[in-house]
Protein backbone atom coordinates (compact mmCIF):
# COMPACT_ATOMS: atom_id res chain seq x y z
CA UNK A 1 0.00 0.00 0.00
CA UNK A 2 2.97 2.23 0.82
CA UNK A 3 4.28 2.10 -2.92
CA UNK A 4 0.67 2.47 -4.24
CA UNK A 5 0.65 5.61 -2.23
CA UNK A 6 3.67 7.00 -3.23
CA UNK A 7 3.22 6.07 -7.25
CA UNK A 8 -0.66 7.19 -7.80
CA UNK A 9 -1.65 10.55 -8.83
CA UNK A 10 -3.77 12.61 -5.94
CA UNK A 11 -6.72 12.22 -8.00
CA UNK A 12 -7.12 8.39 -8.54
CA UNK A 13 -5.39 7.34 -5.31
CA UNK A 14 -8.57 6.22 -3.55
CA UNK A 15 -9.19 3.59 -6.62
CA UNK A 16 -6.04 2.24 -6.51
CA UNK A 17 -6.22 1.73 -3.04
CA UNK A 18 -8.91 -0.12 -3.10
CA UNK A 19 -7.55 -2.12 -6.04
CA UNK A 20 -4.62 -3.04 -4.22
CA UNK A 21 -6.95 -4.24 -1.46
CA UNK A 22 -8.94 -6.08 -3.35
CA UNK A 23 -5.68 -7.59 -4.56
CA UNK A 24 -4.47 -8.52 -1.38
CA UNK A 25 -7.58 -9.67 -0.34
CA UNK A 26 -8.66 -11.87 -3.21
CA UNK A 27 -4.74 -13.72 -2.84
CA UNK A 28 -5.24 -14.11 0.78
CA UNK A 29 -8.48 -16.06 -0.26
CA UNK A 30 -7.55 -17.48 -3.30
CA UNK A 31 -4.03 -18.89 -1.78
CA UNK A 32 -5.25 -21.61 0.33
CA UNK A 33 -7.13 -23.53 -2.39
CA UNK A 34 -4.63 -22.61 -4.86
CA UNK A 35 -1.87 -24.01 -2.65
CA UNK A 36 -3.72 -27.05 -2.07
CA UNK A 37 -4.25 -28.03 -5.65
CA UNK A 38 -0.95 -27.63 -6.34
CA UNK A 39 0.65 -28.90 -3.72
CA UNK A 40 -1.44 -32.65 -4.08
CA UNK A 41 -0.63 -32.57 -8.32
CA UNK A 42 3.25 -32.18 -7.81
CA UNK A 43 4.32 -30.62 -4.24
CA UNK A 44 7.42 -29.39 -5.07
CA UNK A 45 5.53 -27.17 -7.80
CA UNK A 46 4.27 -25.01 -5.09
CA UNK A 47 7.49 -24.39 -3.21
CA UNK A 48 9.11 -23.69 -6.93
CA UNK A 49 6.16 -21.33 -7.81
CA UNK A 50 6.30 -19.19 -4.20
CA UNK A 51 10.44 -19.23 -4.58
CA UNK A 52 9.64 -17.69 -8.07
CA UNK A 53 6.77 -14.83 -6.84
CA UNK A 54 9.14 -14.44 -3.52
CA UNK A 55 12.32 -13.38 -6.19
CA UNK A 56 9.57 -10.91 -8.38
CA UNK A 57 8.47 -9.12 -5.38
CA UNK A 58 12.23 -8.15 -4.42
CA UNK A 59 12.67 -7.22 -7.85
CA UNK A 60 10.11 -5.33 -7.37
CA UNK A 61 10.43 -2.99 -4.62
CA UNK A 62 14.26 -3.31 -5.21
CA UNK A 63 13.80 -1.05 -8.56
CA UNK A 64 10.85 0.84 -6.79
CA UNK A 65 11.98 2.16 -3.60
CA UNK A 66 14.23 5.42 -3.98
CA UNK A 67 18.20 4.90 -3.25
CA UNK A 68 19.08 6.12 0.50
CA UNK A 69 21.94 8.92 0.51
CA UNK A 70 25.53 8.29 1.70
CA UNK A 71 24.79 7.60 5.97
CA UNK A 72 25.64 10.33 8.10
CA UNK A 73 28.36 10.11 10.49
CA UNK A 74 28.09 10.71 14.35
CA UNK A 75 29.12 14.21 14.37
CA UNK A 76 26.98 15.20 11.70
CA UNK A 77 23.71 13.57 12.82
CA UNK A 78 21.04 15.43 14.65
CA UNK A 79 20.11 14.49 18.29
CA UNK A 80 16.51 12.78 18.32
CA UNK A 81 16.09 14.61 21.68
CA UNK A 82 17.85 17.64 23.15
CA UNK A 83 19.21 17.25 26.77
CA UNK A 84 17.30 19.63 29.06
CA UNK A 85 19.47 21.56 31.82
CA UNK A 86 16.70 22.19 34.09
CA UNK A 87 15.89 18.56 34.75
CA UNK A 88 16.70 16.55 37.51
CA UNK A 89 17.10 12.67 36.80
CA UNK A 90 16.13 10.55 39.59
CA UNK A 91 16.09 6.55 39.81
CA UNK A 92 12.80 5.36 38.96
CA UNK A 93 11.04 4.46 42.06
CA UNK A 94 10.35 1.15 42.87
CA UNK A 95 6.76 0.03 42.96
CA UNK A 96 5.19 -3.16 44.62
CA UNK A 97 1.79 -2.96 42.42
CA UNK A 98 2.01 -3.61 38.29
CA UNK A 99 0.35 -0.67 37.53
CA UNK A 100 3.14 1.74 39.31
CA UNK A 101 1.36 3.19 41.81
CA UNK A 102 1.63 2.27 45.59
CA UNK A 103 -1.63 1.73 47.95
CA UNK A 104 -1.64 1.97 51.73
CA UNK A 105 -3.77 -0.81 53.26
């Protein structure tokens, strides 16, 4: 769904969506049977034929998904979080309920 999204004009992206759904839906179906039939003719057929669509899907989004740039290094990567001076870190306190509060009975 992810490269339908990122491939489809604005316009027409609720149509393929649901195309692609139906897709996915229809082989989740579709496979069981499918599998079965082959499987009692010749069972190594199946195995060959999921090796074969397993090797076209990496083609696939291998020549679909855009090339990653050149990883920063340490120095030149941005913190996730910024430290905050005005904070004072404690040890988290130790709790004898689950739900980390304590009750006084």
């Amino acid at each position: 769904l992810t490269l339908t999204r990122l491939f489809c004009p604005r316009d027409m992206l609720g149509l393929y969506m649901g195309l692609t759904s139906f897709a996915i839906g229809f082989a989740a179906i579709s496979s069981a049977g499918l599998g079965g039939v082959l499987y009692t003719h010749d069972h190594f057929i199946a195995y060959g034929i999921r090796c074969g669509f397993c090797a076209a899907a990496a083609g696939l989004f291998a020549s679909l998904v855009p090339l990653q740039e050149k990883a920063k290094s340490v120095e030149e990567a941005e913190p996730l979080l910024e430290p905050k001076d005005d904070v004072e870190m404690s040890p988290p306190s130790i709790s004898p309920l689950p739900w980390g509060t304590s009750a006084y009975f």
